[in-house]
N, C-alpha and C. Protein backbone atom coordinates (compact mmCIF):
# COMPACT_ATOMS: atom_id res chain seq x y z
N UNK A 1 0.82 -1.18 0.00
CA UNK A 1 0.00 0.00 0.00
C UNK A 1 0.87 1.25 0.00
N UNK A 2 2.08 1.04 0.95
CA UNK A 2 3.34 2.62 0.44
C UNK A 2 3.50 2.42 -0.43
N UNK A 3 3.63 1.63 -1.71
CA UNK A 3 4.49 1.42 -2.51
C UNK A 3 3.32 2.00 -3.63
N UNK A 4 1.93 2.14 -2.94
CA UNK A 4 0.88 2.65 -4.19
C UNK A 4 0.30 4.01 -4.08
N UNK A 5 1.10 4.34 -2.31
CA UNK A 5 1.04 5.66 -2.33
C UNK A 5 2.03 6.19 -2.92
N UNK A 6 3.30 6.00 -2.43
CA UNK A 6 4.25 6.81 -3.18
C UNK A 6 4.61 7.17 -4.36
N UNK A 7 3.38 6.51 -5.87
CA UNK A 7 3.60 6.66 -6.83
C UNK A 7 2.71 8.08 -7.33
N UNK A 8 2.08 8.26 -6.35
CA UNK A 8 1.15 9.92 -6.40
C UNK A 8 -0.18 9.18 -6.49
N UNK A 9 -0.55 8.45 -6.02
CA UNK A 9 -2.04 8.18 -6.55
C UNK A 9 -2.56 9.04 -5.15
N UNK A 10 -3.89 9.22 -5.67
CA UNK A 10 -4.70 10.08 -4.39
C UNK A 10 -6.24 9.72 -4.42
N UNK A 11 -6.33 8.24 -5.19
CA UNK A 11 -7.79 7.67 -5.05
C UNK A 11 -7.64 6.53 -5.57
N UNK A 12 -8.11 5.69 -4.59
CA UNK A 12 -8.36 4.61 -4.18
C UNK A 12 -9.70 3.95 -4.80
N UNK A 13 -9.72 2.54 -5.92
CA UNK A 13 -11.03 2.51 -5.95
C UNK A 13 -11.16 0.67 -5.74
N UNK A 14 -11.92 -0.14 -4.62
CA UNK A 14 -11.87 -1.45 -4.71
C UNK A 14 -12.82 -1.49 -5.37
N UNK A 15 -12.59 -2.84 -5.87
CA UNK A 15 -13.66 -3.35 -6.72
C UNK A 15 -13.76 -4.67 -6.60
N UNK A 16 -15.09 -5.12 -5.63
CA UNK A 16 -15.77 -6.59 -5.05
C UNK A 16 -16.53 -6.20 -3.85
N UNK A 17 -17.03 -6.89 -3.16
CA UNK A 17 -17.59 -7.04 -2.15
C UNK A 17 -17.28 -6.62 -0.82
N UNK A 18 -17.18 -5.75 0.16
CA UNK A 18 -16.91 -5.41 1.21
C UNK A 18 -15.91 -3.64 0.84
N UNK A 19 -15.33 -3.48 2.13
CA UNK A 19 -14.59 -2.22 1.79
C UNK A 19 -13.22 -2.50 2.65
N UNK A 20 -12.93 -3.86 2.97
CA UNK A 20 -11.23 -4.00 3.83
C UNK A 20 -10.27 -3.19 3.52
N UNK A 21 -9.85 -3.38 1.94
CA UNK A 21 -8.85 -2.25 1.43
C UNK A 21 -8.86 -0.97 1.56
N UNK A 22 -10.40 -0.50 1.62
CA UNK A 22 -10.20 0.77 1.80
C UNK A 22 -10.21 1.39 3.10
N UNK A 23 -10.43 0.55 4.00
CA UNK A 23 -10.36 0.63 5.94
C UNK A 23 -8.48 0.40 5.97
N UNK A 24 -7.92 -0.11 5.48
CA UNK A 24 -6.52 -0.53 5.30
C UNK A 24 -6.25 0.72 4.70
N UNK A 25 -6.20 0.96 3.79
CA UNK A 25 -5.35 2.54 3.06
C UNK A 25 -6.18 3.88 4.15
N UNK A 26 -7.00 4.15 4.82
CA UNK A 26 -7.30 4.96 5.59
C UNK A 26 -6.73 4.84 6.78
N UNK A 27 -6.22 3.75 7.22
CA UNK A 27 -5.26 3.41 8.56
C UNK A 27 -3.89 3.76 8.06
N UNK A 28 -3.41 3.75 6.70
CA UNK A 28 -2.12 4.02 6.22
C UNK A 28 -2.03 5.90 5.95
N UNK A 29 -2.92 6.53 5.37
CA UNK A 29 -3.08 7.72 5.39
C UNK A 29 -4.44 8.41 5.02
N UNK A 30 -5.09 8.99 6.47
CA UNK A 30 -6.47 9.35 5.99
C UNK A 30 -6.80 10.26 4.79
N UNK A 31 -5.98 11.18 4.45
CA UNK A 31 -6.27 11.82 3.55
C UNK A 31 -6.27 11.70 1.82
N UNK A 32 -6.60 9.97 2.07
CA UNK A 32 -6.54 9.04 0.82
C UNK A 32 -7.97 8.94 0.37
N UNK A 33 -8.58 9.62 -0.97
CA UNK A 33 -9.97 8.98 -1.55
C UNK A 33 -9.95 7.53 -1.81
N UNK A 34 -11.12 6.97 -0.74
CA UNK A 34 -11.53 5.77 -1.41
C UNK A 34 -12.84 5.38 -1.82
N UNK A 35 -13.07 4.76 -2.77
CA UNK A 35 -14.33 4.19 -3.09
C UNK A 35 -14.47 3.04 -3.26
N UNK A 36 -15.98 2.49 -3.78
CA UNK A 36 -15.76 1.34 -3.84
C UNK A 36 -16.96 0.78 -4.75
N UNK A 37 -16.81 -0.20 -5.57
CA UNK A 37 -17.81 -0.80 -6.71
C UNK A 37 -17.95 -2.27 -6.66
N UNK A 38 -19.07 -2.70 -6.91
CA UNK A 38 -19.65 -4.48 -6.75
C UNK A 38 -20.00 -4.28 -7.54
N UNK A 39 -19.23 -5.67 -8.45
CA UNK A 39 -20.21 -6.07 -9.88
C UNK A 39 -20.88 -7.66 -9.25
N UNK A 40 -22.03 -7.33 -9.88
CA UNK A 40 -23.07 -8.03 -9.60
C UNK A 40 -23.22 -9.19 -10.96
């Protein structure tokens, strides 16, 4: 997850079921956009 901040990203988007990754990159630095999409 440093290694996907430090490339400049500044939004975060999972894609599946739940939101872990994005509770994980907000424990790494809150001021990270995350979202999140379920394909159905």
């Amino acid at each position: 997850m440093k290694n996907i901040l430090k490339n400049g990203d500044l939004e975060i988007i999972e894609v599946g079921p739940g939101k872990v990754l994005q509770g994980l990159f907000k424990k790494v630095d809150r001021s990270i956009s995350t979202s999140s999409a379920e394909i159905l």
